[in-house]
PDB file of N, CA and C in Angstrom:
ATOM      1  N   UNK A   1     -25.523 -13.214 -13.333  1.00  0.00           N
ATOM      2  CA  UNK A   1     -24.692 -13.662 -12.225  1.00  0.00           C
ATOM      3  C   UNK A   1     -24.204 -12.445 -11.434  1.00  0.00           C
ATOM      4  N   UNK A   2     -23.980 -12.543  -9.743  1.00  0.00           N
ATOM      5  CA  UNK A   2     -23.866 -11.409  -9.063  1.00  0.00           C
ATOM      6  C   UNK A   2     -22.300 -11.486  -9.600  1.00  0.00           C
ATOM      7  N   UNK A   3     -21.707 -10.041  -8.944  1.00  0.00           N
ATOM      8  CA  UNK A   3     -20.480 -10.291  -9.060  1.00  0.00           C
ATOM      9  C   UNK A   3     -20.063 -10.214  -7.663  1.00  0.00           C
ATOM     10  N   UNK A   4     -18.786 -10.961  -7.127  1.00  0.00           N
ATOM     11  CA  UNK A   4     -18.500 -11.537  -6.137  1.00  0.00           C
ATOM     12  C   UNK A   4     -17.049 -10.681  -5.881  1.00  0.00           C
ATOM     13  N   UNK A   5     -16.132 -10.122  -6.390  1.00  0.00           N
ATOM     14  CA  UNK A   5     -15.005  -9.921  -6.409  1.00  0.00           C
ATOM     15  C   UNK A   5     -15.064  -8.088  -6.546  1.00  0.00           C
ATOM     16  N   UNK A   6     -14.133  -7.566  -6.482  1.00  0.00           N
ATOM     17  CA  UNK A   6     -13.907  -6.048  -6.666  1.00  0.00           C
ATOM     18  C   UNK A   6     -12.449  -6.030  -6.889  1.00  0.00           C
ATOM     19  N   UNK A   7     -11.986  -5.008  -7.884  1.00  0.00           N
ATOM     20  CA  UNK A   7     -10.273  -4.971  -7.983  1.00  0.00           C
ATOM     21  C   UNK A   7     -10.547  -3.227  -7.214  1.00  0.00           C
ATOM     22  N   UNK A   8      -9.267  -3.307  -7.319  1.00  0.00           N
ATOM     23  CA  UNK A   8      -8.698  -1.807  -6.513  1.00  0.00           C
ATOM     24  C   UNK A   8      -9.970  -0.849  -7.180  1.00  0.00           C
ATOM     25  N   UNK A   9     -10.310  -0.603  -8.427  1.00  0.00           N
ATOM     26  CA  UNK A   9     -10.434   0.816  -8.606  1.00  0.00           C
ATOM     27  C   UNK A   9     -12.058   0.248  -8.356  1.00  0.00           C
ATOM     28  N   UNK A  10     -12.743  -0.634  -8.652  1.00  0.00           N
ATOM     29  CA  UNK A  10     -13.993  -1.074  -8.116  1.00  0.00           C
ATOM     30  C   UNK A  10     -14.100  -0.925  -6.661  1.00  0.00           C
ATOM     31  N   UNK A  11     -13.495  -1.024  -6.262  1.00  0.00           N
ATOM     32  CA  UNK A  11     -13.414  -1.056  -4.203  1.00  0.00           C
ATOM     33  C   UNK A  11     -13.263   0.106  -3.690  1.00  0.00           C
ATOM     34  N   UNK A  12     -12.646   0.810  -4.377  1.00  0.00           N
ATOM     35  CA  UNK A  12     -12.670   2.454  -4.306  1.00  0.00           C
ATOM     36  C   UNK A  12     -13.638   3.269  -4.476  1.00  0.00           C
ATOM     37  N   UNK A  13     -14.600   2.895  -5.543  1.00  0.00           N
ATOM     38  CA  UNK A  13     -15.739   3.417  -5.994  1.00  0.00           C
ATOM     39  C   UNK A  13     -16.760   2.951  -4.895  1.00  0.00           C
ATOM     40  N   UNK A  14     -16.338   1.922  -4.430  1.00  0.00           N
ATOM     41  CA  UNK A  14     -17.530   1.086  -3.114  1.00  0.00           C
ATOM     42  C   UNK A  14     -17.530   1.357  -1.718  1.00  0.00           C
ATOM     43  N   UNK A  15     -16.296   1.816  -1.613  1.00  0.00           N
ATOM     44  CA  UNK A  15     -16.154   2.126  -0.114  1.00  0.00           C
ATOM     45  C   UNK A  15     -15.758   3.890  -0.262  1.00  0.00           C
ATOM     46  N   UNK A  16     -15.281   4.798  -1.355  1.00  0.00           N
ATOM     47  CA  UNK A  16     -15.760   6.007  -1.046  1.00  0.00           C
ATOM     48  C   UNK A  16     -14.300   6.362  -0.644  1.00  0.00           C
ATOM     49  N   UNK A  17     -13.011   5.608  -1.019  1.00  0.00           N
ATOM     50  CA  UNK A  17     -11.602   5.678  -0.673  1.00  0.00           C
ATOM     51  C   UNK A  17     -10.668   6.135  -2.122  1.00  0.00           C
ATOM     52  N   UNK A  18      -9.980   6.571  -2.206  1.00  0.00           N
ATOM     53  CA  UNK A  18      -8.805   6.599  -3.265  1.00  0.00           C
ATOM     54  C   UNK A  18      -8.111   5.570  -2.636  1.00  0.00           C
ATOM     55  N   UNK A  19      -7.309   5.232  -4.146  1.00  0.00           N
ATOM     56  CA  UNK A  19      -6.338   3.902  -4.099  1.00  0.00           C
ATOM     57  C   UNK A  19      -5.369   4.058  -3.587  1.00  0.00           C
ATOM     58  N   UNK A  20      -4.887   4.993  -2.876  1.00  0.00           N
ATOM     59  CA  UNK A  20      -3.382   5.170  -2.273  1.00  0.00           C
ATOM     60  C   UNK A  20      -3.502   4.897  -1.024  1.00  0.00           C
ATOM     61  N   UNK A  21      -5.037   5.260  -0.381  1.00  0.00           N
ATOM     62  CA  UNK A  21      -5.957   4.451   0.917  1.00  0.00           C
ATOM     63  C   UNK A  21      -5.849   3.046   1.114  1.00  0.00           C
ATOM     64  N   UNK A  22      -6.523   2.952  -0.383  1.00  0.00           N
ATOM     65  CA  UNK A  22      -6.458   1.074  -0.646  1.00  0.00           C
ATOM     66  C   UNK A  22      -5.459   0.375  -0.507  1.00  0.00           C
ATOM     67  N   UNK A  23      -4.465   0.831  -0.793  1.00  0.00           N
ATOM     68  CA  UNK A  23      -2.882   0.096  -1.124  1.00  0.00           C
ATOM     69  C   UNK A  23      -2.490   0.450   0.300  1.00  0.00           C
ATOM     70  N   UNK A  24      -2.638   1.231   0.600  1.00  0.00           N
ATOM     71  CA  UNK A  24      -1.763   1.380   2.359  1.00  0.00           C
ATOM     72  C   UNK A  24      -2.467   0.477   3.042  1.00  0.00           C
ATOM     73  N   UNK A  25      -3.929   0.111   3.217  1.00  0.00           N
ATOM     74  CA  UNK A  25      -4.420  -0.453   4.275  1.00  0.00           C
ATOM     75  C   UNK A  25      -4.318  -2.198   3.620  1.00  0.00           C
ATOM     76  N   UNK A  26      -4.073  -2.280   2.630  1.00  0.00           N
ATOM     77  CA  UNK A  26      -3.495  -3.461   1.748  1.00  0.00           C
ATOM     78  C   UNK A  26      -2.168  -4.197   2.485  1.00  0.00           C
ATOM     79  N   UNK A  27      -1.123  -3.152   2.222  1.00  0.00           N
ATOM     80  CA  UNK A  27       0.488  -2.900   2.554  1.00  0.00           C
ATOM     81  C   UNK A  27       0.290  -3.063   4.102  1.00  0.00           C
ATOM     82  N   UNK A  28      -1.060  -2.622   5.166  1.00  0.00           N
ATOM     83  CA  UNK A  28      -0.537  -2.897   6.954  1.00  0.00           C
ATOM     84  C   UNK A  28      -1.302  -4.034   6.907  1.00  0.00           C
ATOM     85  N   UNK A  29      -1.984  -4.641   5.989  1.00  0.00           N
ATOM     86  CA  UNK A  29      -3.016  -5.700   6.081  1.00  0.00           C
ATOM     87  C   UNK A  29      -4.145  -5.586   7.035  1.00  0.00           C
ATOM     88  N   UNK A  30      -4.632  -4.851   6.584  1.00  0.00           N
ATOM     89  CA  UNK A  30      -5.868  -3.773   7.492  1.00  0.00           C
ATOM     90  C   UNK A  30      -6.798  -3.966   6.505  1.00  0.00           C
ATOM     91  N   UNK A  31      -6.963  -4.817   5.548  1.00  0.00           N
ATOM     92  CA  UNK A  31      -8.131  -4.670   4.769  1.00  0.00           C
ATOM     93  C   UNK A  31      -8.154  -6.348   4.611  1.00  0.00           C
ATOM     94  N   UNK A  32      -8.940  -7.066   4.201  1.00  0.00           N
ATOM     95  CA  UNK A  32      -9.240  -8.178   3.811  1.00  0.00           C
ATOM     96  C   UNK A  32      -9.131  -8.250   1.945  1.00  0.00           C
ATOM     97  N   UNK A  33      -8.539  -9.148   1.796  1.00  0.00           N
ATOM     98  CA  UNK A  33      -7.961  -8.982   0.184  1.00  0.00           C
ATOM     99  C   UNK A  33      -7.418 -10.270  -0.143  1.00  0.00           C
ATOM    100  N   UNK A  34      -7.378 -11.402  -1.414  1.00  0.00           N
ATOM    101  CA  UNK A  34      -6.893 -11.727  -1.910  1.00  0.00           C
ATOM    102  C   UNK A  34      -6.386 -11.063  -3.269  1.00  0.00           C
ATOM    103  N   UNK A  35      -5.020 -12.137  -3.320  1.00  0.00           N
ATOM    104  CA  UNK A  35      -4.012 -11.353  -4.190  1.00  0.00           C
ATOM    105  C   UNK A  35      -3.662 -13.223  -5.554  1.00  0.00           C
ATOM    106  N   UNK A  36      -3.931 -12.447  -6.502  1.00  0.00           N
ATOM    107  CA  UNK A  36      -4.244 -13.826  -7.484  1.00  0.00           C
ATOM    108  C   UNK A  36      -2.968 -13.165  -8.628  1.00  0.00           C
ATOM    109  N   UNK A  37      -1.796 -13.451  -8.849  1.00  0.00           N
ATOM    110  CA  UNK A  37      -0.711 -13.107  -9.349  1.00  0.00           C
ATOM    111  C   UNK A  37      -0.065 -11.774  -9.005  1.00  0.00           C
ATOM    112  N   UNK A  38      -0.769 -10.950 -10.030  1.00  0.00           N
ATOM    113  CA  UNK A  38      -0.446  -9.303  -9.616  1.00  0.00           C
ATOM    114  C   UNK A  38      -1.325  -8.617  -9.103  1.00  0.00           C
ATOM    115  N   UNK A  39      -2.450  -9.317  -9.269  1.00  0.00           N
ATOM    116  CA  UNK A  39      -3.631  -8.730  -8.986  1.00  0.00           C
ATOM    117  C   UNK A  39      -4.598  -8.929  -7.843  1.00  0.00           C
ATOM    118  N   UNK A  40      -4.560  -7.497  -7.445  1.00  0.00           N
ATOM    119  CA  UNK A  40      -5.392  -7.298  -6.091  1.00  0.00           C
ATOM    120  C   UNK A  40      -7.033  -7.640  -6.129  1.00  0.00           C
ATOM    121  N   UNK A  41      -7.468  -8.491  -5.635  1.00  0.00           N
ATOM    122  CA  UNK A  41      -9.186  -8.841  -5.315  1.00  0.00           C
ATOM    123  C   UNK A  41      -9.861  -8.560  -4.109  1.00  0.00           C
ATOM    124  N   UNK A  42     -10.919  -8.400  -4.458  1.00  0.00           N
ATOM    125  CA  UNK A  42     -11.484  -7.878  -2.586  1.00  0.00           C
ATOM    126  C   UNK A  42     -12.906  -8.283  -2.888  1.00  0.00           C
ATOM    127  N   UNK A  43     -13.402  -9.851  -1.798  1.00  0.00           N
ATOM    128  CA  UNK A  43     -14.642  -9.958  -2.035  1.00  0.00           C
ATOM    129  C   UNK A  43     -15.892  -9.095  -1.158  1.00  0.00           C
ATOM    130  N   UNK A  44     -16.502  -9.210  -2.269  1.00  0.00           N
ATOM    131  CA  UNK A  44     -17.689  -8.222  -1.393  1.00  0.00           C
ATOM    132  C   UNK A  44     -18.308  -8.600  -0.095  1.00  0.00           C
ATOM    133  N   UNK A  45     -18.440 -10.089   0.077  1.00  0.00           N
ATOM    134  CA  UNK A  45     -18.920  -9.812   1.349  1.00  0.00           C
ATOM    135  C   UNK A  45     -18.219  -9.217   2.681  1.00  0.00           C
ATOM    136  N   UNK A  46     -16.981  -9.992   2.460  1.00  0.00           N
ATOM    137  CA  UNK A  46     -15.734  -9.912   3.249  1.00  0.00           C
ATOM    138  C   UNK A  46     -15.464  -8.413   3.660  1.00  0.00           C
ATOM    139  N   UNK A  47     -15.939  -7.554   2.532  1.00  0.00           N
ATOM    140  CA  UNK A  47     -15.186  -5.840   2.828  1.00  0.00           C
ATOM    141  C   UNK A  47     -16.284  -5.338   3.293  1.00  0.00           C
ATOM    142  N   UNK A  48     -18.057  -5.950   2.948  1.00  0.00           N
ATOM    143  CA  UNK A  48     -19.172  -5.134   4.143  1.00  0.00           C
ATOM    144  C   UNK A  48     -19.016  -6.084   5.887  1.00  0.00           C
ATOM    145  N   UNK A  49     -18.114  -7.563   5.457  1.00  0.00           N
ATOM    146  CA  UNK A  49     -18.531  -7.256   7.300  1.00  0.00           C
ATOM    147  C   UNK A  49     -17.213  -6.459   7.947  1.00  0.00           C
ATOM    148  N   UNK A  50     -15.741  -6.199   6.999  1.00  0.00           N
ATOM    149  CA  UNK A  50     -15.249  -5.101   7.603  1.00  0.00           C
ATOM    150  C   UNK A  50     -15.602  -3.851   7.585  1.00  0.00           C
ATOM    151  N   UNK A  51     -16.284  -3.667   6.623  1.00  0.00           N
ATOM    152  CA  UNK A  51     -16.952  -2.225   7.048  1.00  0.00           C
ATOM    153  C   UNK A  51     -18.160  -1.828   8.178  1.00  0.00           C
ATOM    154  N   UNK A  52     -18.456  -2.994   8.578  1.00  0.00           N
ATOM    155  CA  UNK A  52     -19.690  -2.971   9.232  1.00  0.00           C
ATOM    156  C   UNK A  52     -18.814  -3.025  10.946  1.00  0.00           C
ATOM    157  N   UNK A  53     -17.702  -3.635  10.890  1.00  0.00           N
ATOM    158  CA  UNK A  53     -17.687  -3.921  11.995  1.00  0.00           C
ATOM    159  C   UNK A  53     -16.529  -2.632  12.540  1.00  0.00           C
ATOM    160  N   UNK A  54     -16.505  -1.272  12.213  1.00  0.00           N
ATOM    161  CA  UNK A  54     -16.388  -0.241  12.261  1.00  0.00           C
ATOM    162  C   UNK A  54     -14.865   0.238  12.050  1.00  0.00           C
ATOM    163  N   UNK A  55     -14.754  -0.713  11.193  1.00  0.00           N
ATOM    164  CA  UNK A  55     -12.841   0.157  10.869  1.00  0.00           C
ATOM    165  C   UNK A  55     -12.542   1.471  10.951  1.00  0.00           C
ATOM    166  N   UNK A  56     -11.351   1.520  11.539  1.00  0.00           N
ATOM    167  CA  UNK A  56     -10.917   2.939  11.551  1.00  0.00           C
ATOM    168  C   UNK A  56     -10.170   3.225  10.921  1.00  0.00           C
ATOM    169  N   UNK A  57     -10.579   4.207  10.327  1.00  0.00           N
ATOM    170  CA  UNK A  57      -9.575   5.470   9.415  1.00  0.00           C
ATOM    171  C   UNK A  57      -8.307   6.640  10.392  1.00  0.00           C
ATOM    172  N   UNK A  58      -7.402   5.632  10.645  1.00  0.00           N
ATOM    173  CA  UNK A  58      -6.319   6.141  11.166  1.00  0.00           C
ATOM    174  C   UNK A  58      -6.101   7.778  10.476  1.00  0.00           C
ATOM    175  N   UNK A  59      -6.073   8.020   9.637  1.00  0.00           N
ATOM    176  CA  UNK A  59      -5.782   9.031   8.762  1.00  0.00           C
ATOM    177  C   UNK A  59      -6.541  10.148   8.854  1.00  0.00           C
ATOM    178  N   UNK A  60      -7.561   9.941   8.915  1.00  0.00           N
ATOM    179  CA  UNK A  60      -9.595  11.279   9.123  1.00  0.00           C
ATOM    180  C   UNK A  60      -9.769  10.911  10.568  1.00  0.00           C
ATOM    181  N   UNK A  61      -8.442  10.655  11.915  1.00  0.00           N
ATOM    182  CA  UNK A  61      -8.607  11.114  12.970  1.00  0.00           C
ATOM    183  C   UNK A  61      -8.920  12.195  13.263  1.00  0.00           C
ATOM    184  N   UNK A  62      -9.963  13.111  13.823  1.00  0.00           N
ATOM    185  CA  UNK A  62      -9.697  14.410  14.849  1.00  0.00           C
ATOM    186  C   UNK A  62      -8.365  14.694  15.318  1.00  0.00           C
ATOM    187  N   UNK A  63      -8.359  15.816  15.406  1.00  0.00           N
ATOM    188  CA  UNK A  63      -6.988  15.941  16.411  1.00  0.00           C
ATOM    189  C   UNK A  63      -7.830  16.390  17.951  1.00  0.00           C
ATOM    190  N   UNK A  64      -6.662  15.790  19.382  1.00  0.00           N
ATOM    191  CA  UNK A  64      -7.362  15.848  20.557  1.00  0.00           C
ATOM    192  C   UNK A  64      -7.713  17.481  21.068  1.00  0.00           C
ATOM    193  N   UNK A  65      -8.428  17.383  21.750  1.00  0.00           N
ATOM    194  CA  UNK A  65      -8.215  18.892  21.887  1.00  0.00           C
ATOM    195  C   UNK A  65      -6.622  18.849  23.397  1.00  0.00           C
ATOM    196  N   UNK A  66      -6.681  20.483  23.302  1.00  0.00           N
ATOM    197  CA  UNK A  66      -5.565  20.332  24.642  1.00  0.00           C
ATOM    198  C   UNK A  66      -6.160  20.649  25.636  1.00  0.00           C
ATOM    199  N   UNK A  67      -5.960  19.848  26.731  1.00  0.00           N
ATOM    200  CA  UNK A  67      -6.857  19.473  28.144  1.00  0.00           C
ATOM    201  C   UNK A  67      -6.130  20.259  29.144  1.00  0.00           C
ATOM    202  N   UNK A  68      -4.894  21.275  28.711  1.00  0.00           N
ATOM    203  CA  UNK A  68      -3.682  22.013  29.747  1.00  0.00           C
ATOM    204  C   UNK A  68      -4.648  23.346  29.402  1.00  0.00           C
TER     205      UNK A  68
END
């Protein structure tokens, strides 16, 4: 049977993030996630079409250059 679900430290390993990533974009609701008592779930399809559909990493911005 495939597996369908990912917890935090599985989703981390999948998308190439540490969990303090995970939990912040969790915490602005910037990630797609069900939450089943205490526990955080993230189905797989759900997190490749957000990954596909080009989320941004507020955080691994460039900085602008100065245009003065």
């Amino acid at each position: 049977m495939e597996q369908k679900y990912l917890n935090v430290t599985d989703l981390c390993r999948y998308i190439y993030k540490s969990e303090s990533y995970v939990y912040k974009m969790v915490g602005k609701k910037q990630i797609p996630f069900h939450k089943v008592g205490r526990q955080l779930l993230f189905e797989i399809s759900q997190i490749d079409k957000w990954v596909k559909s080009g989320y941004v990493d507020v955080d691994n911005l460039p900085d602008l250059p100065d245009l003065i």
